[in-house]
C-alpha atoms as a PDB file:
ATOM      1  CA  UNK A   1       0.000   0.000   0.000  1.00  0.00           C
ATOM      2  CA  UNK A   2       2.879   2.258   0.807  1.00  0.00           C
ATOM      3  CA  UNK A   3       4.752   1.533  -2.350  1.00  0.00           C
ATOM      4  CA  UNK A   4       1.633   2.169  -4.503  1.00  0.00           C
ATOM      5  CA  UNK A   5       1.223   5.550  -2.908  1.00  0.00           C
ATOM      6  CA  UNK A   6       4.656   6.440  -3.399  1.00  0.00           C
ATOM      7  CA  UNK A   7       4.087   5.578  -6.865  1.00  0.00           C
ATOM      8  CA  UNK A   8       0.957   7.422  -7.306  1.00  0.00           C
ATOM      9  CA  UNK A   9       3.293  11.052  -5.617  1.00  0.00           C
ATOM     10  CA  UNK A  10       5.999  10.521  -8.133  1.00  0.00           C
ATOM     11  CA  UNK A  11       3.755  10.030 -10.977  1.00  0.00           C
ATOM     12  CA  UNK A  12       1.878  13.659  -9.875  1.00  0.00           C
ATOM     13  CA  UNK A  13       5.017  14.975  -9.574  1.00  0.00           C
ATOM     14  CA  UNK A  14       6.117  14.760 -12.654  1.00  0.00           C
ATOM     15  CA  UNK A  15       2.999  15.536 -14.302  1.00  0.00           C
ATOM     16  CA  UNK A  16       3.056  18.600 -12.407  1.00  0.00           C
ATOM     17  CA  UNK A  17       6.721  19.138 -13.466  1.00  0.00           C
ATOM     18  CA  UNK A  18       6.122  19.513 -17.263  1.00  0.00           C
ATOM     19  CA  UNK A  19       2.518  21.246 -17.223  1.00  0.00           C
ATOM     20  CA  UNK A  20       2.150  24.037 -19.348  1.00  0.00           C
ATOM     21  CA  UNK A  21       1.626  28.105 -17.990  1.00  0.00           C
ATOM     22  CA  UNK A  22      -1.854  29.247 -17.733  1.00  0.00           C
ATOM     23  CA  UNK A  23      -3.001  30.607 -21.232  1.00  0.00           C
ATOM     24  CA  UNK A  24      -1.414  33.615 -22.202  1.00  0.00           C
ATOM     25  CA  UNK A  25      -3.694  36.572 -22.248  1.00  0.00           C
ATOM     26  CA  UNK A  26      -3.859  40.443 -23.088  1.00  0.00           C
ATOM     27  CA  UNK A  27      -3.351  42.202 -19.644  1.00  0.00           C
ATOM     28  CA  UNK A  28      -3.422  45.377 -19.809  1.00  0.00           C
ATOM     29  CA  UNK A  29      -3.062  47.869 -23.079  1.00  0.00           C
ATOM     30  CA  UNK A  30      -2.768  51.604 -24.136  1.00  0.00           C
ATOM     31  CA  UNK A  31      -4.238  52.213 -27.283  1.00  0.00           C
ATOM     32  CA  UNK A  32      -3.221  55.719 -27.194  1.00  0.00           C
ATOM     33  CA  UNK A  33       0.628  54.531 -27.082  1.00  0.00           C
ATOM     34  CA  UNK A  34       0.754  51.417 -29.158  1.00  0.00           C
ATOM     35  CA  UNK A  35       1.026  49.102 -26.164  1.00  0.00           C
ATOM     36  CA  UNK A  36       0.089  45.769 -25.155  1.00  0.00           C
ATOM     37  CA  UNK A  37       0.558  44.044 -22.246  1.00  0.00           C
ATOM     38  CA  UNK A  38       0.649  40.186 -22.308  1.00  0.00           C
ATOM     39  CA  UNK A  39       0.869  37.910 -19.000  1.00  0.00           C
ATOM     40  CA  UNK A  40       0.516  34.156 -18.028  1.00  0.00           C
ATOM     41  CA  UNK A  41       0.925  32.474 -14.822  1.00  0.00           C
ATOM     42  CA  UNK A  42       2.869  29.405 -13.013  1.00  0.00           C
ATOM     43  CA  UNK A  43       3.046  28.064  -9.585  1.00  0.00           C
ATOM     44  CA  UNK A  44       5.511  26.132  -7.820  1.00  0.00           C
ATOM     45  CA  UNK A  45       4.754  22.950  -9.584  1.00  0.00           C
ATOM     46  CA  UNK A  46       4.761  23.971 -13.075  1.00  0.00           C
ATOM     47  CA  UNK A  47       8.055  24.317 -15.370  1.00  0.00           C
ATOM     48  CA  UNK A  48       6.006  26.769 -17.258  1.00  0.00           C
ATOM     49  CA  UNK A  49       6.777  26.597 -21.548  1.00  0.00           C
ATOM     50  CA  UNK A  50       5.239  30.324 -22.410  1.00  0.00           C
ATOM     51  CA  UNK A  51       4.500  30.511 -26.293  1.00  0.00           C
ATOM     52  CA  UNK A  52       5.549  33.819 -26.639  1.00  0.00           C
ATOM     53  CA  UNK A  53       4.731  33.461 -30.643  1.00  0.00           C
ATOM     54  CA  UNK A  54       1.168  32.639 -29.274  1.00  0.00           C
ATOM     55  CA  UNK A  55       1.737  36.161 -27.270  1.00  0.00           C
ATOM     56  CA  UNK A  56       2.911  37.948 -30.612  1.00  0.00           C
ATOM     57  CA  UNK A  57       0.059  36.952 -32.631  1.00  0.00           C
ATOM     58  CA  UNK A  58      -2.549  37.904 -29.349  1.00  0.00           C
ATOM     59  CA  UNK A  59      -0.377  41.687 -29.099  1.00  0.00           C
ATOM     60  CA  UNK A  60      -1.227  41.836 -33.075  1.00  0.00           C
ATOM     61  CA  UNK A  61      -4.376  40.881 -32.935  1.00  0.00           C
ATOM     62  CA  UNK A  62      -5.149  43.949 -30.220  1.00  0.00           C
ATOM     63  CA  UNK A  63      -3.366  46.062 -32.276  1.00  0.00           C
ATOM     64  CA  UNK A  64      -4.983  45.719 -35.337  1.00  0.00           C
ATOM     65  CA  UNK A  65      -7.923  45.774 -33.227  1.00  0.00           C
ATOM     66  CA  UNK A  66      -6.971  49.574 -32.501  1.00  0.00           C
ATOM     67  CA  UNK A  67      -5.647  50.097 -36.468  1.00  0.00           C
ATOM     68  CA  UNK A  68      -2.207  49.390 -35.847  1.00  0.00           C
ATOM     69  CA  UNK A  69      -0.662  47.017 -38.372  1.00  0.00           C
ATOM     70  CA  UNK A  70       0.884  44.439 -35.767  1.00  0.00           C
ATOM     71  CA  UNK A  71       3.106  44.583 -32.910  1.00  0.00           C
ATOM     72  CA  UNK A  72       7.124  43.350 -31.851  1.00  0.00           C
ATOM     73  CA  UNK A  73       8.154  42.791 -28.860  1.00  0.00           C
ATOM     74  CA  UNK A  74       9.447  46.108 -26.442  1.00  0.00           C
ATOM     75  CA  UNK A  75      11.989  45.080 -23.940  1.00  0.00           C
ATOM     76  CA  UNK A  76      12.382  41.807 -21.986  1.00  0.00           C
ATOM     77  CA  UNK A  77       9.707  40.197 -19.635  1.00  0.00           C
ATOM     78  CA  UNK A  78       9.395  40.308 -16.219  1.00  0.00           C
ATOM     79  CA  UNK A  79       8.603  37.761 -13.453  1.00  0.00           C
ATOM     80  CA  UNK A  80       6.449  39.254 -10.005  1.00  0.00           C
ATOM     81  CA  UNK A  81       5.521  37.240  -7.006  1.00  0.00           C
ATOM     82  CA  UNK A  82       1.724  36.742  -7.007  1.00  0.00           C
ATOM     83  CA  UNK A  83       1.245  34.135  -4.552  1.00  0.00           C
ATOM     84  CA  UNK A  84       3.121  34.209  -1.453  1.00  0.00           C
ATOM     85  CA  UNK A  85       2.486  31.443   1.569  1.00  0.00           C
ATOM     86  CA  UNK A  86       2.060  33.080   5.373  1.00  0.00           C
ATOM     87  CA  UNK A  87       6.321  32.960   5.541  1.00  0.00           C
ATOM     88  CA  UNK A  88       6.664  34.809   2.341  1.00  0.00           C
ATOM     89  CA  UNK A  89       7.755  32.355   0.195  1.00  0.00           C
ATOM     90  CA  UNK A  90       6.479  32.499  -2.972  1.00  0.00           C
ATOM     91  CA  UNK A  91       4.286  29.888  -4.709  1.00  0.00           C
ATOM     92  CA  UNK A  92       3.056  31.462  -7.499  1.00  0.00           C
ATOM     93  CA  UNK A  93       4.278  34.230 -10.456  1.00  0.00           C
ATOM     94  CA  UNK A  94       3.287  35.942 -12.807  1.00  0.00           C
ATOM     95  CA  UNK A  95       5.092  36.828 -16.011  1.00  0.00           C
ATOM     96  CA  UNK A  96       4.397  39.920 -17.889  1.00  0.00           C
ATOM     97  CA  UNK A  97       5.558  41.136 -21.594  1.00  0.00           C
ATOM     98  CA  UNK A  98       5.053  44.504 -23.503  1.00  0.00           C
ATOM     99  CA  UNK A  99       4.755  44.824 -27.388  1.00  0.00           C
ATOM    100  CA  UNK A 100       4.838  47.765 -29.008  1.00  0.00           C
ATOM    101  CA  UNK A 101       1.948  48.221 -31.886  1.00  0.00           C
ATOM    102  CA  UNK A 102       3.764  49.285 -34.969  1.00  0.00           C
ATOM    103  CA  UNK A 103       2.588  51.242 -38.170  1.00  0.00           C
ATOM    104  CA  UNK A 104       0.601  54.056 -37.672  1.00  0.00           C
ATOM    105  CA  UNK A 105      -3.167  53.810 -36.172  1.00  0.00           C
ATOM    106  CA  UNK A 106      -6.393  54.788 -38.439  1.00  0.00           C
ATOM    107  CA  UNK A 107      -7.392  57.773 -38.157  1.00  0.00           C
ATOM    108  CA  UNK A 108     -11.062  58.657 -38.216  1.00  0.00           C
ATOM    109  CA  UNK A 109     -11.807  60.135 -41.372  1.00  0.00           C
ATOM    110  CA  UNK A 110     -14.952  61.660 -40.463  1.00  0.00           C
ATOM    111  CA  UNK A 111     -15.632  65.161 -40.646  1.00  0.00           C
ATOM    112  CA  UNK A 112     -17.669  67.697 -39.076  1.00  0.00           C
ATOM    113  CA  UNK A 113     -20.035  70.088 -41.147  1.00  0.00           C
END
């Protein structure tokens, strides 16, 4: 019985150890300034794989959303603690990545009379 349970922990573990990140998603934008903030999230048991040309194609999307014609990446992502334990450790992150829209955005062509 002990074995078995051992077995079943090890198994978990290593499930655990190659899940994927939580979906990437748009987090926060400025339309305004061309920007697009993507972030996904992994906890202590995850060896998150982020699909950052999922994240390219999602920035694009919201920028040709706003009449940009796509977006790159601006500047390297960052990792914040979003899950801390009562001792402070943390358990759980968040990572966050900005793309910059690129091309100019539509301007309304309407006029007033």
């Amino acid at each position: 019985m002990f074995i078995r349970f051992l077995t079943v922990l090890a198994a978990a573990s290593l499930v655990a150890c190659v899940t994927a990140a939580s979906p990437i998603r748009v987090a926060d934008g400025n339309q305004n300034e061309g920007t697009v903030t993507l972030a996904t999230d992994y906890n202590l048991m995850q060896n998150p794989q982020m699909d950052w040309q999922q994240g390219l194609q999602k920035a694009s999307a919201q920028c040709q959303g706003w009449g940009y014609n796509g977006a790159i990446p601006s500047g390297k992502p960052s990792q914040t603690c979003s899950n801390e334990t009562q001792d402070g450790d943390c358990i759980g992150w968040t990572v966050n990545a900005t793309f910059q829209c690129t091309g100019q955005a539509a301007q309304s062509n309407v006029r007033r009379q």
